[in-house]
PDB file of N, CA and C in Angstrom:
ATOM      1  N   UNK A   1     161.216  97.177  37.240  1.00  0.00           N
ATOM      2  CA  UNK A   1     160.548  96.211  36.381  1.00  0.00           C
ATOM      3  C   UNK A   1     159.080  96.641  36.225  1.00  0.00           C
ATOM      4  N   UNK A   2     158.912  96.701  35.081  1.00  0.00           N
ATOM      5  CA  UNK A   2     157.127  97.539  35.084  1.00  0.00           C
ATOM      6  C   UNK A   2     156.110  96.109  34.834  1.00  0.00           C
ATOM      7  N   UNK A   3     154.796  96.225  34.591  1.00  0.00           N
ATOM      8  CA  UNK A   3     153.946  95.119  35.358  1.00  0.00           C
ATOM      9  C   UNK A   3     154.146  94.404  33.294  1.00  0.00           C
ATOM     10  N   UNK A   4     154.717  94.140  32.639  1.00  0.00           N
ATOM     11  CA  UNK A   4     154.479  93.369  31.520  1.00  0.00           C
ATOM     12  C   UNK A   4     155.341  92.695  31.730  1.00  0.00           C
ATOM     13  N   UNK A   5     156.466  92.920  31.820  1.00  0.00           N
ATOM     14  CA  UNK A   5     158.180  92.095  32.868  1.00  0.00           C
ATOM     15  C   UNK A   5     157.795  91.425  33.788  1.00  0.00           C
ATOM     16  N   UNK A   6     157.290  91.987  35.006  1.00  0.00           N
ATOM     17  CA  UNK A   6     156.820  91.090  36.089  1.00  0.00           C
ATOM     18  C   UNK A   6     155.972  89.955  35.550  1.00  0.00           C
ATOM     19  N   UNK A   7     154.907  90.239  34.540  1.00  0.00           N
ATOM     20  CA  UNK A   7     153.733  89.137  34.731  1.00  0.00           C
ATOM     21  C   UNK A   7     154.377  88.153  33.139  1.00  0.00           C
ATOM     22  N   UNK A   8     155.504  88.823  32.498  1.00  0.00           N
ATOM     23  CA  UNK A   8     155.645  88.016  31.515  1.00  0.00           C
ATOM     24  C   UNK A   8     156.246  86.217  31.381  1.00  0.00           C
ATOM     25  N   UNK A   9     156.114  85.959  32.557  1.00  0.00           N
ATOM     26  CA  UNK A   9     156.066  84.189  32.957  1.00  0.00           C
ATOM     27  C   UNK A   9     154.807  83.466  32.648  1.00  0.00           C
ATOM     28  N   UNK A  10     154.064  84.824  33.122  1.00  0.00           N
ATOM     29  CA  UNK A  10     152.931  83.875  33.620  1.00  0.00           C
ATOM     30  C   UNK A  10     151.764  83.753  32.198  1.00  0.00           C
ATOM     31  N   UNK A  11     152.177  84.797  31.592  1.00  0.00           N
ATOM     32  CA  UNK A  11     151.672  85.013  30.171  1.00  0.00           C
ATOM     33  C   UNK A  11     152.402  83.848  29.027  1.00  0.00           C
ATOM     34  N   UNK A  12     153.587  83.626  29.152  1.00  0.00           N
ATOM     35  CA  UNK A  12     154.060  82.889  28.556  1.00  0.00           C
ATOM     36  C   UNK A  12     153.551  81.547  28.635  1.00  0.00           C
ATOM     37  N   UNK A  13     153.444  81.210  29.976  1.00  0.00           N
ATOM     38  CA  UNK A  13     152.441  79.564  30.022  1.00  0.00           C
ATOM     39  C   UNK A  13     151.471  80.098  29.683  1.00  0.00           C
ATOM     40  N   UNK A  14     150.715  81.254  29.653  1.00  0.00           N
ATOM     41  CA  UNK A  14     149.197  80.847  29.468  1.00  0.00           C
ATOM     42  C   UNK A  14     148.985  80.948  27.763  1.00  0.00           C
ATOM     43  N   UNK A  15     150.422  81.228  26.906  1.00  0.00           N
ATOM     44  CA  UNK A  15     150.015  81.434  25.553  1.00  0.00           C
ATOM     45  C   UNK A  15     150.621  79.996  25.152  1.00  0.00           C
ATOM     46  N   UNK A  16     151.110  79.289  26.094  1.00  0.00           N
ATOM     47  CA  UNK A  16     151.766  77.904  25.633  1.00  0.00           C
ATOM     48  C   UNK A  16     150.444  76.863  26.022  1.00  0.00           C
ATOM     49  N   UNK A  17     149.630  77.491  27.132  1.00  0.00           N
ATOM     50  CA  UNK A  17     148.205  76.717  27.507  1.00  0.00           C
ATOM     51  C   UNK A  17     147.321  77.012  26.465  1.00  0.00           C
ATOM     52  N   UNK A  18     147.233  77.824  25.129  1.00  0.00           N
ATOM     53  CA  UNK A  18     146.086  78.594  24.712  1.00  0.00           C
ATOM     54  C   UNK A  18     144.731  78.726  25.323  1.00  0.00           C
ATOM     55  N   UNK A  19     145.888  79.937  26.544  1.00  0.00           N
ATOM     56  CA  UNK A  19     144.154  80.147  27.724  1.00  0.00           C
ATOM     57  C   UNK A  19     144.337  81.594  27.098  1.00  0.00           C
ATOM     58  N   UNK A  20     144.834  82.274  25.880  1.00  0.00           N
ATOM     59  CA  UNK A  20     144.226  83.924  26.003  1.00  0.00           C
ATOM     60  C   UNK A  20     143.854  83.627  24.624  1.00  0.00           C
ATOM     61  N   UNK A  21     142.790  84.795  25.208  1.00  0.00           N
ATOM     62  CA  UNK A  21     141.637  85.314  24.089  1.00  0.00           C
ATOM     63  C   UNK A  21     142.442  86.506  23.239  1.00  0.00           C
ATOM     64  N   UNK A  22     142.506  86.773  22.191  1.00  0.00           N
ATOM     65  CA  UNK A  22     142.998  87.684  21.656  1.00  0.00           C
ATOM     66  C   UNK A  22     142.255  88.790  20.899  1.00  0.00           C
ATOM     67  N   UNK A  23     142.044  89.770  21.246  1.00  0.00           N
ATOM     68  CA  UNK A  23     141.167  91.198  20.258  1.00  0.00           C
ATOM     69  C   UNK A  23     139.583  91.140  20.685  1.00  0.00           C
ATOM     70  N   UNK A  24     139.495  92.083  20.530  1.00  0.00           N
ATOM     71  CA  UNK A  24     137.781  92.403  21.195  1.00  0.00           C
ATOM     72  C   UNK A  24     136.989  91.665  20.845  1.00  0.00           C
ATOM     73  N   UNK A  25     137.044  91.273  19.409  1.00  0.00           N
ATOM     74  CA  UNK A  25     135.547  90.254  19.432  1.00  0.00           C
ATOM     75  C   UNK A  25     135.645  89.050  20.279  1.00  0.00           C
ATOM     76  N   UNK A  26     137.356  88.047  20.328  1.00  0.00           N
ATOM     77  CA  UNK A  26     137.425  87.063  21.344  1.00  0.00           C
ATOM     78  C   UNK A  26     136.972  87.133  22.454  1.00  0.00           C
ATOM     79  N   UNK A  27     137.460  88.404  23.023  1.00  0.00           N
ATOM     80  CA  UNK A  27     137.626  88.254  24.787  1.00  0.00           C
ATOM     81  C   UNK A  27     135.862  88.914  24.786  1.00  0.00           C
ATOM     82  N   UNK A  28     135.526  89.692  23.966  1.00  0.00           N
ATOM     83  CA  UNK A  28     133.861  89.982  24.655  1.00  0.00           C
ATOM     84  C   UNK A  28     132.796  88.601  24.295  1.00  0.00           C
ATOM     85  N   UNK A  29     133.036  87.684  23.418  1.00  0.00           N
ATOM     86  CA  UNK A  29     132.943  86.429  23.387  1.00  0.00           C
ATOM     87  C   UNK A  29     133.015  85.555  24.370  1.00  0.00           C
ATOM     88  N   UNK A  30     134.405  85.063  25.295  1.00  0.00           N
ATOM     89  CA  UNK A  30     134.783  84.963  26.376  1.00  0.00           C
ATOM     90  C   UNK A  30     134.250  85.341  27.642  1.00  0.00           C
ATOM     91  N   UNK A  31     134.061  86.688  27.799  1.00  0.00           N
ATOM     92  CA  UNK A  31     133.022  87.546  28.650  1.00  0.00           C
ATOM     93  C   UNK A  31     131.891  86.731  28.678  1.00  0.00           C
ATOM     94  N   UNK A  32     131.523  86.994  27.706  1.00  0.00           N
ATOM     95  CA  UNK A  32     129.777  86.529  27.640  1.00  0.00           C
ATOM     96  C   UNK A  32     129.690  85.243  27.928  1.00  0.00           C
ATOM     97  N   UNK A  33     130.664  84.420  27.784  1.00  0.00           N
ATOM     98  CA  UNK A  33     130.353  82.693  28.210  1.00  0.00           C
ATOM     99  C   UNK A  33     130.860  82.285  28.868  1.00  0.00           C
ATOM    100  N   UNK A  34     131.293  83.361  30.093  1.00  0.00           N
ATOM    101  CA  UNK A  34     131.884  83.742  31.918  1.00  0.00           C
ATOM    102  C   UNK A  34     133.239  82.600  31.422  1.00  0.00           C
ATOM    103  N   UNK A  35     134.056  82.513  30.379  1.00  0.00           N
ATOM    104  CA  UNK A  35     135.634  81.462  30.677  1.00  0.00           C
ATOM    105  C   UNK A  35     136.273  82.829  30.609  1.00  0.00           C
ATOM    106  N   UNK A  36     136.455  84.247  30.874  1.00  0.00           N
ATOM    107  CA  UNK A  36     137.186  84.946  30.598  1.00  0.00           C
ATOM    108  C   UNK A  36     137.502  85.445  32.355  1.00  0.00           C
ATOM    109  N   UNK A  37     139.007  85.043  32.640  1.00  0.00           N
ATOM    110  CA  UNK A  37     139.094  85.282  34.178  1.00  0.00           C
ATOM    111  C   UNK A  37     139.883  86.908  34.735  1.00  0.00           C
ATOM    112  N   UNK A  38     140.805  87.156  33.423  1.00  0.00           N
ATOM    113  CA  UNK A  38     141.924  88.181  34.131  1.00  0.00           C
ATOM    114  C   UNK A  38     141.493  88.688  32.612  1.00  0.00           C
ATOM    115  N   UNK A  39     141.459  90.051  32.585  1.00  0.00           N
ATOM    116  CA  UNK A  39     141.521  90.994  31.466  1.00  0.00           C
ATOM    117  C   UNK A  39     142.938  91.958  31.310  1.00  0.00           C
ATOM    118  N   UNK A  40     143.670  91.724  30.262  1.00  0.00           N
ATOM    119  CA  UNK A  40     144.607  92.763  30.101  1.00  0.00           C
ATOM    120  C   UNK A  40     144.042  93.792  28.925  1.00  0.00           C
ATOM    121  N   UNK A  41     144.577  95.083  29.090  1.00  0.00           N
ATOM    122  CA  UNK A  41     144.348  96.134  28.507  1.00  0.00           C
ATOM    123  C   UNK A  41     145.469  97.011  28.316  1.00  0.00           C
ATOM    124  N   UNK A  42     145.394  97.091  26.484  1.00  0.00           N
ATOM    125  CA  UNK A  42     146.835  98.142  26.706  1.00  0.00           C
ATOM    126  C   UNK A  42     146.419  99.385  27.352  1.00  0.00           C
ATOM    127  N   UNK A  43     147.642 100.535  27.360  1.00  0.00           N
ATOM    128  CA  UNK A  43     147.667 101.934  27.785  1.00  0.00           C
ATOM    129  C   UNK A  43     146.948 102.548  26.688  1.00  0.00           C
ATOM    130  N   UNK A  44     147.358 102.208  25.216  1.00  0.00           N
ATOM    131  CA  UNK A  44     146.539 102.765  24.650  1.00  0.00           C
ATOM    132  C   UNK A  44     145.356 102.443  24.001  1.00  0.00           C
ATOM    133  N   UNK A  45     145.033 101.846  24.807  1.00  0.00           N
ATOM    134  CA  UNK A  45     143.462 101.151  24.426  1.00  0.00           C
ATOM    135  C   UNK A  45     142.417 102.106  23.669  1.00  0.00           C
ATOM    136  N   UNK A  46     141.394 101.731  23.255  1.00  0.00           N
ATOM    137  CA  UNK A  46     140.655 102.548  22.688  1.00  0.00           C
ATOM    138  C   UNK A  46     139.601 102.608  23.492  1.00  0.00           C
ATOM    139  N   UNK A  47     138.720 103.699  23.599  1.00  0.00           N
ATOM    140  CA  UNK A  47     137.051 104.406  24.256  1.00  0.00           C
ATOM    141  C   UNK A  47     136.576 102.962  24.138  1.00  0.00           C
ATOM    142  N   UNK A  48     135.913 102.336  23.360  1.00  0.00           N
ATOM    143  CA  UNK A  48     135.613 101.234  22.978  1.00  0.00           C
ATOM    144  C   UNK A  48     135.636 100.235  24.086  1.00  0.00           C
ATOM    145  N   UNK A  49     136.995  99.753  23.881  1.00  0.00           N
ATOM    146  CA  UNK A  49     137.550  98.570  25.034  1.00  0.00           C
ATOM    147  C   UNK A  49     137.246  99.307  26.289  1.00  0.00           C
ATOM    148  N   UNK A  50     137.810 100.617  26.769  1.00  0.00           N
ATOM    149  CA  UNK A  50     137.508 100.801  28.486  1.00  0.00           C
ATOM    150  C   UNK A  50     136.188 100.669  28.631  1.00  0.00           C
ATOM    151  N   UNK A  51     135.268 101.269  27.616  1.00  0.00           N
ATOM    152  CA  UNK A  51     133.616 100.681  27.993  1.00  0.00           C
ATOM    153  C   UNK A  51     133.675  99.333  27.840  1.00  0.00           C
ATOM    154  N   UNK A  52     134.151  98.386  27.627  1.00  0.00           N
ATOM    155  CA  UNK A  52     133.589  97.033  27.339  1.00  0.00           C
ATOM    156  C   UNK A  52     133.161  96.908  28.712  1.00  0.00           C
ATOM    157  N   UNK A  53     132.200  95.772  28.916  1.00  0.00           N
ATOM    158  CA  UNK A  53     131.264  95.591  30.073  1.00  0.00           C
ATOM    159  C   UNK A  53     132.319  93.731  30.691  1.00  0.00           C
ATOM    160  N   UNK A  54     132.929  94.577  31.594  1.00  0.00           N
ATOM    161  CA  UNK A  54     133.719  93.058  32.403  1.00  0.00           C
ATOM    162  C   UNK A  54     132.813  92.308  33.441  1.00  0.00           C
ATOM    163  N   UNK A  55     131.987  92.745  34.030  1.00  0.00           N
ATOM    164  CA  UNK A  55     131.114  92.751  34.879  1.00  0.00           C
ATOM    165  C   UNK A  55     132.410  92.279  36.433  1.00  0.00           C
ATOM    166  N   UNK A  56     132.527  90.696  36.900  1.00  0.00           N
ATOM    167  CA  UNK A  56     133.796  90.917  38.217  1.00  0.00           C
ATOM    168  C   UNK A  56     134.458  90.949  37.330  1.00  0.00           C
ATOM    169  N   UNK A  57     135.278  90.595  36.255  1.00  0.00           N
ATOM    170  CA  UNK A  57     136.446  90.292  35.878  1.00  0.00           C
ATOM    171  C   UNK A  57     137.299  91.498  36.310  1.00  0.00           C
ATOM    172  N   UNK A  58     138.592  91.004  36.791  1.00  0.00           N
ATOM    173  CA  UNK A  58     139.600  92.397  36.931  1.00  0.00           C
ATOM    174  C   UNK A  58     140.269  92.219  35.818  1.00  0.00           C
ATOM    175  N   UNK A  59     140.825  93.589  35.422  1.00  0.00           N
ATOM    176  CA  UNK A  59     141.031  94.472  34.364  1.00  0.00           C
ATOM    177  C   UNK A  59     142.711  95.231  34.806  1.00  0.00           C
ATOM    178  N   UNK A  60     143.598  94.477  33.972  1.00  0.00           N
ATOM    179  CA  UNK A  60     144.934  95.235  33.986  1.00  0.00           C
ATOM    180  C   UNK A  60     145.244  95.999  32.993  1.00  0.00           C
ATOM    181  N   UNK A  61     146.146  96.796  33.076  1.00  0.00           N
ATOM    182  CA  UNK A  61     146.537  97.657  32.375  1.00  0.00           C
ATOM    183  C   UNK A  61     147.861  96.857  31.766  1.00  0.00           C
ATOM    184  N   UNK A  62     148.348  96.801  30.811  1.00  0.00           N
ATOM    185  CA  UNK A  62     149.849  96.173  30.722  1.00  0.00           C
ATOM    186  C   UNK A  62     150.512  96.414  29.542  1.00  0.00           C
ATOM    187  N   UNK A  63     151.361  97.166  29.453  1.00  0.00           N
ATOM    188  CA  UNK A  63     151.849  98.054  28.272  1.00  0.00           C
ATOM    189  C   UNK A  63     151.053  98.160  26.997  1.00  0.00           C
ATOM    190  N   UNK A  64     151.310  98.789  25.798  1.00  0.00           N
ATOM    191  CA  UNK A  64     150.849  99.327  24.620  1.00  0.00           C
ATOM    192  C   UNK A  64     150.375  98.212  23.779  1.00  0.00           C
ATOM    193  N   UNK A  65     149.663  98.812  22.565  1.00  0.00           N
ATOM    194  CA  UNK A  65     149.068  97.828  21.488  1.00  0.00           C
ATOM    195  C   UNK A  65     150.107  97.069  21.326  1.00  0.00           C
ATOM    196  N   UNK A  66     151.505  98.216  20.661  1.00  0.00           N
ATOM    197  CA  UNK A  66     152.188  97.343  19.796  1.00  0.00           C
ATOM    198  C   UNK A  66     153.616  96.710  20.757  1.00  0.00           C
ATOM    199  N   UNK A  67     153.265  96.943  21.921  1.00  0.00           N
ATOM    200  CA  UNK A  67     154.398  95.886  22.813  1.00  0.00           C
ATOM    201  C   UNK A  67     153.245  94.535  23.064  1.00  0.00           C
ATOM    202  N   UNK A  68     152.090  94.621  23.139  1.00  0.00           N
ATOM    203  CA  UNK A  68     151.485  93.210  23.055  1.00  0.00           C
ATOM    204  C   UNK A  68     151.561  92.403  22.046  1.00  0.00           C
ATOM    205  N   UNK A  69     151.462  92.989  20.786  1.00  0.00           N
ATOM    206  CA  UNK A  69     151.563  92.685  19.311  1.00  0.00           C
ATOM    207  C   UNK A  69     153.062  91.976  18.974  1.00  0.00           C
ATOM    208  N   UNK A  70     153.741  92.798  19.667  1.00  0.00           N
ATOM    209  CA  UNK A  70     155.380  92.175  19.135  1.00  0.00           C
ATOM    210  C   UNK A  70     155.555  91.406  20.160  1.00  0.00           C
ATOM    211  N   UNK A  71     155.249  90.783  21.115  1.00  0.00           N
ATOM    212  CA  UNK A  71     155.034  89.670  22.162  1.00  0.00           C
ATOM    213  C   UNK A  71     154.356  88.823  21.208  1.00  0.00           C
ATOM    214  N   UNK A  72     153.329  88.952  20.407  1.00  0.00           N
ATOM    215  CA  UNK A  72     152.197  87.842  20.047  1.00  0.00           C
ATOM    216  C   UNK A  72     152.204  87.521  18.520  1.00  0.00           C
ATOM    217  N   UNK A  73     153.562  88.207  18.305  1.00  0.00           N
ATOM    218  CA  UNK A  73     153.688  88.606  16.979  1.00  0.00           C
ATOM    219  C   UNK A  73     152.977  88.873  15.978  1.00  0.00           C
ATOM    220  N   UNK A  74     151.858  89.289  16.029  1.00  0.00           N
ATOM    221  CA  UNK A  74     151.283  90.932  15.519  1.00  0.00           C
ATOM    222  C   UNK A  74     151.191  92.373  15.475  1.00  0.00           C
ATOM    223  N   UNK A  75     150.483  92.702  14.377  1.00  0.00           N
ATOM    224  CA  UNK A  75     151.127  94.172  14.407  1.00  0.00           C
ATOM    225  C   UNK A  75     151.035  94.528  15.888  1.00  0.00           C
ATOM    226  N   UNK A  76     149.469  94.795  16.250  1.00  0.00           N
ATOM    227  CA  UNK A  76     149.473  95.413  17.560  1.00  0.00           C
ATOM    228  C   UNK A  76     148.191  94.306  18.320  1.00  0.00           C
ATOM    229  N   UNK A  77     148.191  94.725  19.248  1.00  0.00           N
ATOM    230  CA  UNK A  77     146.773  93.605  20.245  1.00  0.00           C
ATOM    231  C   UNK A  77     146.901  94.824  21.274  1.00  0.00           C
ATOM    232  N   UNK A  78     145.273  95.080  21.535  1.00  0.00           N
ATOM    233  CA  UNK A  78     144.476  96.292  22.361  1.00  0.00           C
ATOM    234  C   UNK A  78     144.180  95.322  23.659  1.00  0.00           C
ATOM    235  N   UNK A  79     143.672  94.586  23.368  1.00  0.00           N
ATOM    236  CA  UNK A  79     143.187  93.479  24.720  1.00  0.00           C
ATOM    237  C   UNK A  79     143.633  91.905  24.739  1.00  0.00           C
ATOM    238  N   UNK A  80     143.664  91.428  25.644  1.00  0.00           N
ATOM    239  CA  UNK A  80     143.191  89.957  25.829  1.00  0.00           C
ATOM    240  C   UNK A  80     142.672  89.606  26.927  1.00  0.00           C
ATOM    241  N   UNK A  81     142.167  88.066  27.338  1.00  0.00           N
ATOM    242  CA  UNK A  81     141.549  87.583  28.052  1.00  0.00           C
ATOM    243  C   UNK A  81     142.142  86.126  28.535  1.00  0.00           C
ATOM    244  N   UNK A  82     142.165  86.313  29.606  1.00  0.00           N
ATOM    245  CA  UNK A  82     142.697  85.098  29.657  1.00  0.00           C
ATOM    246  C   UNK A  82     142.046  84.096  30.661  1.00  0.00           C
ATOM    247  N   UNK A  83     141.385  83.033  30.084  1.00  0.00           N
ATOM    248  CA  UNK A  83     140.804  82.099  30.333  1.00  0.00           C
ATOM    249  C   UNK A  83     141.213  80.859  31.771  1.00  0.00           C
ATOM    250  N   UNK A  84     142.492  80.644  32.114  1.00  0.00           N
ATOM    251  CA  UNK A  84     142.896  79.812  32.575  1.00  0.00           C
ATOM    252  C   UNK A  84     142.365  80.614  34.432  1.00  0.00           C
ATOM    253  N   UNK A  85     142.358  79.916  35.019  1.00  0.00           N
ATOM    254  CA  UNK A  85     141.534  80.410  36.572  1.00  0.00           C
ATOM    255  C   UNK A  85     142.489  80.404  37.727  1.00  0.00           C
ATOM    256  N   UNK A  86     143.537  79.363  37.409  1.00  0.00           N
ATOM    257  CA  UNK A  86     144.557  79.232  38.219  1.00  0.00           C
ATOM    258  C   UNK A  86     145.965  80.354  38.202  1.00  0.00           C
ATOM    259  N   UNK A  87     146.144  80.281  36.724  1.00  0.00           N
ATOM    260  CA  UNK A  87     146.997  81.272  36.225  1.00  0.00           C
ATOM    261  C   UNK A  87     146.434  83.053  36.663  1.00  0.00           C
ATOM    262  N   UNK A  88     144.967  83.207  36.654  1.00  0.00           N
ATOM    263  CA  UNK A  88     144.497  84.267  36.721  1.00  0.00           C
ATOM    264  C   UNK A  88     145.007  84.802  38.345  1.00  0.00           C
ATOM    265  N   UNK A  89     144.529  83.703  39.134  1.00  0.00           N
ATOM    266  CA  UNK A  89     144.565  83.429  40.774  1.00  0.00           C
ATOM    267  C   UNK A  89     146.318  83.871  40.559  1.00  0.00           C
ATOM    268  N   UNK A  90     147.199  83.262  40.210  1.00  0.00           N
ATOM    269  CA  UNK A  90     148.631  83.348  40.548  1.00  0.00           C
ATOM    270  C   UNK A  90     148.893  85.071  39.924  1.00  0.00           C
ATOM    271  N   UNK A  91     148.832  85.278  38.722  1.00  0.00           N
ATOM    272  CA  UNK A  91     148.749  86.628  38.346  1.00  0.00           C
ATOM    273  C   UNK A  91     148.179  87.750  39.410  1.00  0.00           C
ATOM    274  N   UNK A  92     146.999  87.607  39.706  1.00  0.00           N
ATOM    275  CA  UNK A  92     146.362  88.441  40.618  1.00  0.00           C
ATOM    276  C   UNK A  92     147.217  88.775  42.245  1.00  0.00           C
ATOM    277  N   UNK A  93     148.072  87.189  42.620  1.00  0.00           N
ATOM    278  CA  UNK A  93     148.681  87.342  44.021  1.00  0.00           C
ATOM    279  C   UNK A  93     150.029  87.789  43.480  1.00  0.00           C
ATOM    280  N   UNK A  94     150.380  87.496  42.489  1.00  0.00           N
ATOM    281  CA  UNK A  94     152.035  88.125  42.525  1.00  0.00           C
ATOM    282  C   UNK A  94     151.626  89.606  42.221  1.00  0.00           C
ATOM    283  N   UNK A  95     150.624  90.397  41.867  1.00  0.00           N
ATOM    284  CA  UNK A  95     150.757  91.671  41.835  1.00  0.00           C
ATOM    285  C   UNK A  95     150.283  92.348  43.142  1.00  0.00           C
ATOM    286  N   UNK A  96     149.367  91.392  43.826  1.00  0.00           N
ATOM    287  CA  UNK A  96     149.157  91.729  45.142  1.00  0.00           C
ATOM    288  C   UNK A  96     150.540  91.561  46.452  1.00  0.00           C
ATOM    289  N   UNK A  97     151.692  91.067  45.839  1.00  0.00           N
ATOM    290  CA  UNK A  97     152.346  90.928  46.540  1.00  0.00           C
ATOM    291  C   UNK A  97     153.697  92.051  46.303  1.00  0.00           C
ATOM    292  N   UNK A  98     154.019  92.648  45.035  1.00  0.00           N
ATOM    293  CA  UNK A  98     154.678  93.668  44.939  1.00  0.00           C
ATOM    294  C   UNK A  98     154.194  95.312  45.469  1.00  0.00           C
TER     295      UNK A  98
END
């Protein structure tokens, strides 16, 4: 099971909570007004996004543009952010626990 399978529960409440930020201008938005808790990042992210400045936020990797995109049903999605603190906390221990 690779880490978009594993964490895809927890993504699912948080897009039924509208706690994610979607595409760079959101989540560096988010950033800047500290509600942005867990950062996902596709594989093929762009130069761009890996410089974005997270300052603590942790930063996952979690499959491609266009497997986020066809999850969110858009073409493709490079990043999101996800806002919710509890969900971030549960995300963070179930990967600490595999």
């Amino acid at each position: 099971m690779d880490t978009f399978e594993l964490l895809l529960p927890y993504l699912n409440q948080a897009r039924r909570k509208r706690s994610l930020e979607l595409g760079q201008e959101a989540v560096r938005r988010a950033l800047a007004q500290g509600r942005c808790r867990l950062l996902f990042l596709a594989a093929d992210a762009g130069e761009s996004l890996r410089r974005m400045k997270t300052g603590q936020v942790p930063v996952i990797e979690l499959g491609d543009r266009q497997r986020l995109g066809d999850w969110l049903g858009r073409e493709q999605v490079a990043v999101l952010g996800l806002t919710d603190a509890d969900l971030a906390a549960g995300i963070l221990k179930r990967l600490r626990s595999d």
